[in-house]
N, C-alpha and C. Protein backbone atom coordinates (compact mmCIF):
# COMPACT_ATOMS: atom_id res chain seq x y z
N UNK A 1 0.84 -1.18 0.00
CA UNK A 1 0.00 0.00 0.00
C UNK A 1 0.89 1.25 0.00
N UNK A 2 1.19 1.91 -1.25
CA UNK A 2 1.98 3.12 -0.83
C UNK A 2 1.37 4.50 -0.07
N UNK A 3 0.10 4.75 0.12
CA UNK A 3 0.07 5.08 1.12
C UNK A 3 0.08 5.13 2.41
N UNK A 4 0.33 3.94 2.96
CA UNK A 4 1.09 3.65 4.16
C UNK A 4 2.37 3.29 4.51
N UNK A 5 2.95 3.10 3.19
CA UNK A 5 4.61 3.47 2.64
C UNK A 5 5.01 5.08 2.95
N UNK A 6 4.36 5.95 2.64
CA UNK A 6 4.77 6.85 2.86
C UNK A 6 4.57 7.90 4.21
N UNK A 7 3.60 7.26 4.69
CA UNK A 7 3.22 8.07 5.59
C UNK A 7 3.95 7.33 7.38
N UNK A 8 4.32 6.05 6.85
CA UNK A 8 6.14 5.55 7.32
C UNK A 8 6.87 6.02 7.44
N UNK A 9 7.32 6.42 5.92
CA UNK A 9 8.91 6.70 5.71
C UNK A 9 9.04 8.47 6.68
N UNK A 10 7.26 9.07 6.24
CA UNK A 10 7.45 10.31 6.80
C UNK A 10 7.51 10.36 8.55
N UNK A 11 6.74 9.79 8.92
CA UNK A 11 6.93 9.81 10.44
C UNK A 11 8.29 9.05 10.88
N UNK A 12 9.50 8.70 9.78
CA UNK A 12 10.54 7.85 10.09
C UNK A 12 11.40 9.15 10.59
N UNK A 13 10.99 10.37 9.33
CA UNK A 13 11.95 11.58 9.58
C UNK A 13 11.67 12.75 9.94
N UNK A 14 10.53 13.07 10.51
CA UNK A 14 9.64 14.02 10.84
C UNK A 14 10.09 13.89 12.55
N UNK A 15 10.66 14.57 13.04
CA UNK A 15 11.50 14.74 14.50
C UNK A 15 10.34 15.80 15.49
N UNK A 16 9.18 16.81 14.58
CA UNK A 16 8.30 17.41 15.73
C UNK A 16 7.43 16.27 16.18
N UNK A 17 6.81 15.84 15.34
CA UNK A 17 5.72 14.62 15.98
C UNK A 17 6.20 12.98 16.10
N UNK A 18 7.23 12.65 15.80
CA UNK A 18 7.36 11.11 15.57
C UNK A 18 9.15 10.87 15.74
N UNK A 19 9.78 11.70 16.66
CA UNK A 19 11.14 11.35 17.41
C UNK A 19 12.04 10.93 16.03
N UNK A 20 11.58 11.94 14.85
CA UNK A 20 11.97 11.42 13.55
C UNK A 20 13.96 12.04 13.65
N UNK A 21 14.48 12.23 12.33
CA UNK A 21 15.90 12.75 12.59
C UNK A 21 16.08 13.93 11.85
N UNK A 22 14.84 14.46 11.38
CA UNK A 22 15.00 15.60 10.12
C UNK A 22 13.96 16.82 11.20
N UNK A 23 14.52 17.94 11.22
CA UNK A 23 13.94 18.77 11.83
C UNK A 23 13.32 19.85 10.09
N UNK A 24 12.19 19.89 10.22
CA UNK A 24 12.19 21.14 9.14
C UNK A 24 12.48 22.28 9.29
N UNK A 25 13.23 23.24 8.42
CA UNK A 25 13.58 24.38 8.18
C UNK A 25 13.17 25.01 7.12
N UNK A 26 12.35 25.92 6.76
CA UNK A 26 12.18 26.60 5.44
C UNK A 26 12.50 28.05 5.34
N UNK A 27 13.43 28.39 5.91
CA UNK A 27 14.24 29.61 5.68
C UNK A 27 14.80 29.77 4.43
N UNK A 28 14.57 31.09 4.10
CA UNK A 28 15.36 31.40 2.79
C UNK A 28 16.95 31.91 2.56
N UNK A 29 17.46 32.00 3.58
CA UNK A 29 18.68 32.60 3.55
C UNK A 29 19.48 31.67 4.05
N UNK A 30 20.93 31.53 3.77
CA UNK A 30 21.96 30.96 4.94
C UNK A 30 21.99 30.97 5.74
N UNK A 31 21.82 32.32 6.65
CA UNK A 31 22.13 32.39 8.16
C UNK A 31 20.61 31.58 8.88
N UNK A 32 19.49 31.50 8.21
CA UNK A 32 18.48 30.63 9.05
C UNK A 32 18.95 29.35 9.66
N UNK A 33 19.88 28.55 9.40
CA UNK A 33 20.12 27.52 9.25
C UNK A 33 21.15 27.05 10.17
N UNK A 34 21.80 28.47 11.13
CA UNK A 34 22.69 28.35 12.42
C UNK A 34 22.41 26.77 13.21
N UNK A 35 23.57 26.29 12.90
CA UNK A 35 23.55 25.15 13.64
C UNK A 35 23.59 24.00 12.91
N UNK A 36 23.14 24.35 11.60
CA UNK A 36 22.58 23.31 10.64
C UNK A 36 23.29 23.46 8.98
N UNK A 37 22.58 22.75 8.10
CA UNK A 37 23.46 22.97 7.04
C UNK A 37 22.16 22.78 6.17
N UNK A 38 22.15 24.09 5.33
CA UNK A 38 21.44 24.35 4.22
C UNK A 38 21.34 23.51 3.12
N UNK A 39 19.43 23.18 2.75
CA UNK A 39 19.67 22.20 2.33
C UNK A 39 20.25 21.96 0.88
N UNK A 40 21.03 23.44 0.27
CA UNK A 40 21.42 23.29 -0.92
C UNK A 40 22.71 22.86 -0.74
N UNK A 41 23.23 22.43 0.29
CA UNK A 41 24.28 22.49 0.69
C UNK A 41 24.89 20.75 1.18
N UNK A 42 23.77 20.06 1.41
CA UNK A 42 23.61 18.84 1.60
C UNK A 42 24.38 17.93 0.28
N UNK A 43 25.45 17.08 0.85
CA UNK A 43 25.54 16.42 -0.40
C UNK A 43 25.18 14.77 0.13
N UNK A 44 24.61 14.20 1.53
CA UNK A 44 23.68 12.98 1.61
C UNK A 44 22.99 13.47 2.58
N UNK A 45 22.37 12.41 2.82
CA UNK A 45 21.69 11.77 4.54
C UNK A 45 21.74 10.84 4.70
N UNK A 46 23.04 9.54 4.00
CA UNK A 46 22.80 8.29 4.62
C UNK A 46 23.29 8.39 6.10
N UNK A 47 24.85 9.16 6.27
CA UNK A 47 25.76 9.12 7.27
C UNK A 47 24.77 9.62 8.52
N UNK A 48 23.90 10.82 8.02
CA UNK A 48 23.04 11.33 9.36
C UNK A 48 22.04 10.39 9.62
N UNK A 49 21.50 9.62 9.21
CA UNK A 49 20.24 8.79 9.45
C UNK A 49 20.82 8.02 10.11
N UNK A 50 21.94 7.22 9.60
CA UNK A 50 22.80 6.00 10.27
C UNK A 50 22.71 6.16 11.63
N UNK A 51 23.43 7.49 11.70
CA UNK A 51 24.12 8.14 13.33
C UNK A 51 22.92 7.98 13.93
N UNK A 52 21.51 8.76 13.67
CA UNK A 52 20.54 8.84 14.87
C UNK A 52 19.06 8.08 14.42
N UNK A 53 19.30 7.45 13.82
CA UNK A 53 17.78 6.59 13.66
C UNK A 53 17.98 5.13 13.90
């Protein structure tokens, strides 16, 4: 059923409601992102998922 495929994978990485590992950010600038790394800036997420999921 891919809609319960996805609504999985989303509560897998969704960290406000479901202890996921992806916090959302939708800032438009660089400096929103203090602490963090912009997501044009991303070159994976296997290494981060690994670490905390």
């Amino acid at each position: 059923d891919p809609i319960r495929t996805v609504r999985a994978l989303s509560a897998a990485v969704n960290v406000q409601d479901d202890n996921g590992v992806l916090f959302g950010n939708w800032g438009k600038e660089l400096s929103d992102y203090a602490g963090g790394t912009h997501p044009l800036k991303w070159v994976g997420s296997l290494a981060i998922i690994q670490k905390y999921y």
